[in-house]
C-alpha atoms as a PDB file:
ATOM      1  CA  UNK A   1       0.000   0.000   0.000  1.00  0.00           C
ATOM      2  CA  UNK A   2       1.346   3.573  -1.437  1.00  0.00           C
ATOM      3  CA  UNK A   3       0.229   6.732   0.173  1.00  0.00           C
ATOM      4  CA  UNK A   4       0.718  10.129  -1.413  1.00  0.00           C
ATOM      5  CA  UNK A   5       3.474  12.392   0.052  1.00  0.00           C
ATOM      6  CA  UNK A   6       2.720  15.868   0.572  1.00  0.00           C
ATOM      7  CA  UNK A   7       4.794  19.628   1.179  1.00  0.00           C
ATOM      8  CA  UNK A   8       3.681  18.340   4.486  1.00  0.00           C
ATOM      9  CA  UNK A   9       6.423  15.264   4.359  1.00  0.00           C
ATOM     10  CA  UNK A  10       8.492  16.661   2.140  1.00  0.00           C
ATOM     11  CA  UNK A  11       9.152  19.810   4.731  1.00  0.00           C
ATOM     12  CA  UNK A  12       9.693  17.163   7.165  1.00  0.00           C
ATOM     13  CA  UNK A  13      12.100  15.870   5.030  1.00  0.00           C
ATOM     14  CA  UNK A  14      13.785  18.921   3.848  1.00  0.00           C
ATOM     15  CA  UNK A  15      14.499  19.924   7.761  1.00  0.00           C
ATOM     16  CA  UNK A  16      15.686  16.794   8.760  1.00  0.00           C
ATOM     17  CA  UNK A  17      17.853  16.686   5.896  1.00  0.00           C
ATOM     18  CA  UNK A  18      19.783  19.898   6.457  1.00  0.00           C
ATOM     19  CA  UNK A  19      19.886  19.623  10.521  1.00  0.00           C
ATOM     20  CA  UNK A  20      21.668  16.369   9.754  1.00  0.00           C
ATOM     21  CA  UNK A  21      23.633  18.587   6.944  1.00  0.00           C
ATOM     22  CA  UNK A  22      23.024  15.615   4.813  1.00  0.00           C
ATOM     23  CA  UNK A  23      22.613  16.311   1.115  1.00  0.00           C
ATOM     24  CA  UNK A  24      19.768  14.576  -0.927  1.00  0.00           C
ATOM     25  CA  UNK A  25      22.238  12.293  -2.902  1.00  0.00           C
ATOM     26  CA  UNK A  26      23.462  10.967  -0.062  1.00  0.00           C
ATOM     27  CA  UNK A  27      19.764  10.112   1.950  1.00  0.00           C
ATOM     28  CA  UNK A  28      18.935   8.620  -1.793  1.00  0.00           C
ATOM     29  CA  UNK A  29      22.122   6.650  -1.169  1.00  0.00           C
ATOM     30  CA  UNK A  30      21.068   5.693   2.385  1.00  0.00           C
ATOM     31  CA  UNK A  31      17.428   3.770   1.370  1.00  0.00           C
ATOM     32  CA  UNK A  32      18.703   2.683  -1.834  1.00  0.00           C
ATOM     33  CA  UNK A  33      17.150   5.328  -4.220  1.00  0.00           C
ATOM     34  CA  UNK A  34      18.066   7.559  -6.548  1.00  0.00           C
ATOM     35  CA  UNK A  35      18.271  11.805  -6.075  1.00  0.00           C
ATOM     36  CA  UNK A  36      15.757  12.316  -8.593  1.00  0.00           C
ATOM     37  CA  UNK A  37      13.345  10.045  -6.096  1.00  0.00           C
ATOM     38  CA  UNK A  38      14.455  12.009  -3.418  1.00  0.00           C
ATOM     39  CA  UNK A  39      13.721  15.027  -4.866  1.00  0.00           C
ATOM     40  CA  UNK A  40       9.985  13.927  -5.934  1.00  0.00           C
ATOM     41  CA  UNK A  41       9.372  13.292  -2.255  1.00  0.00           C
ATOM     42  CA  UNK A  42      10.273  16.516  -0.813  1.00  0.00           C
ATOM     43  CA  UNK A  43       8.567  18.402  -3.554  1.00  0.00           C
ATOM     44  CA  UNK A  44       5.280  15.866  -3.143  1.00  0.00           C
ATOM     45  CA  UNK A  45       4.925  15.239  -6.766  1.00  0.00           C
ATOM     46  CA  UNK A  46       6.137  13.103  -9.624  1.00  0.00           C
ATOM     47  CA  UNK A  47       8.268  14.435 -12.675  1.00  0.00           C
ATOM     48  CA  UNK A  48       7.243  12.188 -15.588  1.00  0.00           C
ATOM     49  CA  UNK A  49       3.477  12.343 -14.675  1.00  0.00           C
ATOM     50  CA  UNK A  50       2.978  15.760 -12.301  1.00  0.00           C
ATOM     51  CA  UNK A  51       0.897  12.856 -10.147  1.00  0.00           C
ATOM     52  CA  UNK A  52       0.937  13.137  -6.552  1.00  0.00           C
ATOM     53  CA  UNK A  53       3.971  11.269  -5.639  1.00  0.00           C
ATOM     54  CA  UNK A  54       3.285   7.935  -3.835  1.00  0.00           C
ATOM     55  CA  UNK A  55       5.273   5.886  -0.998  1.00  0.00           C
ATOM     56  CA  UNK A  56       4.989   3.359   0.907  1.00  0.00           C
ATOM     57  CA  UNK A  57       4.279   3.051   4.921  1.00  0.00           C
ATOM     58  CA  UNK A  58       7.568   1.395   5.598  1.00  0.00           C
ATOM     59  CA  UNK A  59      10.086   3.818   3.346  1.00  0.00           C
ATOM     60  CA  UNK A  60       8.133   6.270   5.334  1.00  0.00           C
ATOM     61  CA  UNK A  61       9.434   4.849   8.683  1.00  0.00           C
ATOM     62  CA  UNK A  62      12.950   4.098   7.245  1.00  0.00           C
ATOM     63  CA  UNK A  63      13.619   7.664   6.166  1.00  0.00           C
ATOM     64  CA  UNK A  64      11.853   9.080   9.231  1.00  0.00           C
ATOM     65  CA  UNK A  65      14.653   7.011  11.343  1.00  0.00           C
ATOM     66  CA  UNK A  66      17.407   7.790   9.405  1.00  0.00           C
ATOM     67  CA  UNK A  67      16.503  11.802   9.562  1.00  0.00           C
ATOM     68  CA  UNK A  68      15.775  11.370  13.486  1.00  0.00           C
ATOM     69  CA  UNK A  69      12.346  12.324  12.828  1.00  0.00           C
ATOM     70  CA  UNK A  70       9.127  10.561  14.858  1.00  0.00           C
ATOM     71  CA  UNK A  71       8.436   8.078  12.604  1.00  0.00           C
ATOM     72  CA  UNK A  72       4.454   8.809  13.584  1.00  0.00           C
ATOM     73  CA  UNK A  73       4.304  11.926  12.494  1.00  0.00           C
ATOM     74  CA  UNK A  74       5.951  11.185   9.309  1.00  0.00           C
ATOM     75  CA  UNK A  75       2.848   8.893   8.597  1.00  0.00           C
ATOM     76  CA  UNK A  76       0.796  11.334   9.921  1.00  0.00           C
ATOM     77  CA  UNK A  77       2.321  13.671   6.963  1.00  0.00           C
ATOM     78  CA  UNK A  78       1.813  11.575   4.053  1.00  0.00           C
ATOM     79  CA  UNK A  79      -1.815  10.757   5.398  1.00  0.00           C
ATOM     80  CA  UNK A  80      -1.014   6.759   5.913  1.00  0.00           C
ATOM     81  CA  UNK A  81      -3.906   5.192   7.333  1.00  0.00           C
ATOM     82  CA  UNK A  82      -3.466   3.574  10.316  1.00  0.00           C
ATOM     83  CA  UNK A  83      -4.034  -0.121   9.233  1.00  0.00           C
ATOM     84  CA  UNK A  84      -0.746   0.361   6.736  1.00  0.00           C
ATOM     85  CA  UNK A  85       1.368   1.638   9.256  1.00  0.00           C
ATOM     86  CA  UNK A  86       4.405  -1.092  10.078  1.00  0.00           C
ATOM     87  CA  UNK A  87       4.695  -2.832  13.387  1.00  0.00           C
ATOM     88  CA  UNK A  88       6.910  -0.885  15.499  1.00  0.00           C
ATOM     89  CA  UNK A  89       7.614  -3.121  18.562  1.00  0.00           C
ATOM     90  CA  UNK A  90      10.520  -4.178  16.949  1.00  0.00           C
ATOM     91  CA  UNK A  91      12.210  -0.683  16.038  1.00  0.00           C
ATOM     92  CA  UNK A  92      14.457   0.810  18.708  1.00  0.00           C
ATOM     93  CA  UNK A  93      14.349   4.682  18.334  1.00  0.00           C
ATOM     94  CA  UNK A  94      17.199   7.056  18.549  1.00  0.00           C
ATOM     95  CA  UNK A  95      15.498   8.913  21.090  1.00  0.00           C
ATOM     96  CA  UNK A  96      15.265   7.402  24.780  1.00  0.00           C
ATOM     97  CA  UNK A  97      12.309  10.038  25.253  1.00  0.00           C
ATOM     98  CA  UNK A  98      10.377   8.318  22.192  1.00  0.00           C
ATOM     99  CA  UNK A  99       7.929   5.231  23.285  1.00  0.00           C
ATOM    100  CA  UNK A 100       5.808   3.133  21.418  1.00  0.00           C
ATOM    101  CA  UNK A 101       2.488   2.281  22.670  1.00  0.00           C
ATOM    102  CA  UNK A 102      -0.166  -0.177  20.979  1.00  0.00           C
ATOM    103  CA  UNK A 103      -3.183   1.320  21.167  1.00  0.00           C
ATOM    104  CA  UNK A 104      -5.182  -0.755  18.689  1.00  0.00           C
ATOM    105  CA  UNK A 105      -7.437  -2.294  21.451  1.00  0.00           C
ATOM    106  CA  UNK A 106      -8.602   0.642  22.365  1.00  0.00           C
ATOM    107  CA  UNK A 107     -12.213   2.024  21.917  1.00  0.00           C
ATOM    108  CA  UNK A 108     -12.203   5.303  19.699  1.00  0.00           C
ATOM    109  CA  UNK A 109     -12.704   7.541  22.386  1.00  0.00           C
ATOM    110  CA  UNK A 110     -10.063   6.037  24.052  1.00  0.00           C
ATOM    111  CA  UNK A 111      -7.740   6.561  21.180  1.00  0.00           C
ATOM    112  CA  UNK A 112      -9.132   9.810  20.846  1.00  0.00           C
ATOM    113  CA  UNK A 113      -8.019  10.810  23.887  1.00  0.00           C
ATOM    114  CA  UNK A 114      -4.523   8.997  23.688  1.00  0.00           C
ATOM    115  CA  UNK A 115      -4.192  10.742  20.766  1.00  0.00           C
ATOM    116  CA  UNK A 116      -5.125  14.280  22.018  1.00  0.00           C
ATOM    117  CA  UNK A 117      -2.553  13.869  24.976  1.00  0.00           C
ATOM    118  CA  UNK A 118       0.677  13.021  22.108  1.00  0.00           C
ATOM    119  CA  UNK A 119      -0.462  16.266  19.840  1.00  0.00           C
ATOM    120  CA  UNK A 120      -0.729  18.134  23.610  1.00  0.00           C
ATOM    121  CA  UNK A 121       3.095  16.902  24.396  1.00  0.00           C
ATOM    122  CA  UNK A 122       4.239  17.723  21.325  1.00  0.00           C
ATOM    123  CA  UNK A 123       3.095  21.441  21.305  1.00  0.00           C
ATOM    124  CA  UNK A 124       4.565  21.637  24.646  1.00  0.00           C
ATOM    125  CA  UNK A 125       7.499  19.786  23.600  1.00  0.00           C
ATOM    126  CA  UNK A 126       7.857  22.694  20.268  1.00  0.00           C
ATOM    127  CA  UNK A 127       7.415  25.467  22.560  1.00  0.00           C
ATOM    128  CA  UNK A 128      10.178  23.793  24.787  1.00  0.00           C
ATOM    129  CA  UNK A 129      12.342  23.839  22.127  1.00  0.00           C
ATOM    130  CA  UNK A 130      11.949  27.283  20.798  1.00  0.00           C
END
């Protein structure tokens, strides 16, 4: 399953890019792609067609852990839905602040309301930070 990338993503991208001071050859080089791909994703659309440009749920994650970035709100960004997101149990984040928690059995409001808390923190966590 592909989902479309977006400025969204591709900011994401971009930022995490140059705080790393990486250049795009070089994260192309990193998940086994070429610049030109690289560039289609930060710019959200394809070359040869001007189509939205489309990725999958796990590159998603791999270049989101590569650039440091939460790897949730990366699929957040490209609009993934939730039932194409990878399995994370297995990933060990960068961060030691970063935790993954299964919420899958719990009732919508409940993940409402998990979900409300993260987005909460991570205002908090931007203000912090500025």
């Amino acid at each position: 399953m592909n989902t479309t990338t977006n400025n969204s993503f591709g900011a994401l991208v971009r930022a995490g890019r140059n705080k790393l001071d990486i250049t795009q050859q070089q994260l192309a080089d990193m998940v086994g792609r070429s610049r030109k791909w690289m560039v289609q994703v930060e710019k959200g659309e394809r070359y040869d067609t001007s189509e939205d440009m489309r990725i999958d749920p796990d590159m998603v994650v791999k270049i989101a852990l590569i650039l440091d970035i939460d790897p949730v709100e990366a699929l957040y960004a490209v609009g993934a839905p939730k039932d194409t997101w990878p399995d994370f149990s297995h990933l060990r984040l960068a961060s030691d602040n970063v935790r993954v928690v299964d919420i899958t059995s719990l009732t919508p409001e409940q993940t409402k309301l998990v979900e409300g808390m993260i987005d909460e923190f991570r205002k908090l966590n931007r203000k912090v930070e500025q």
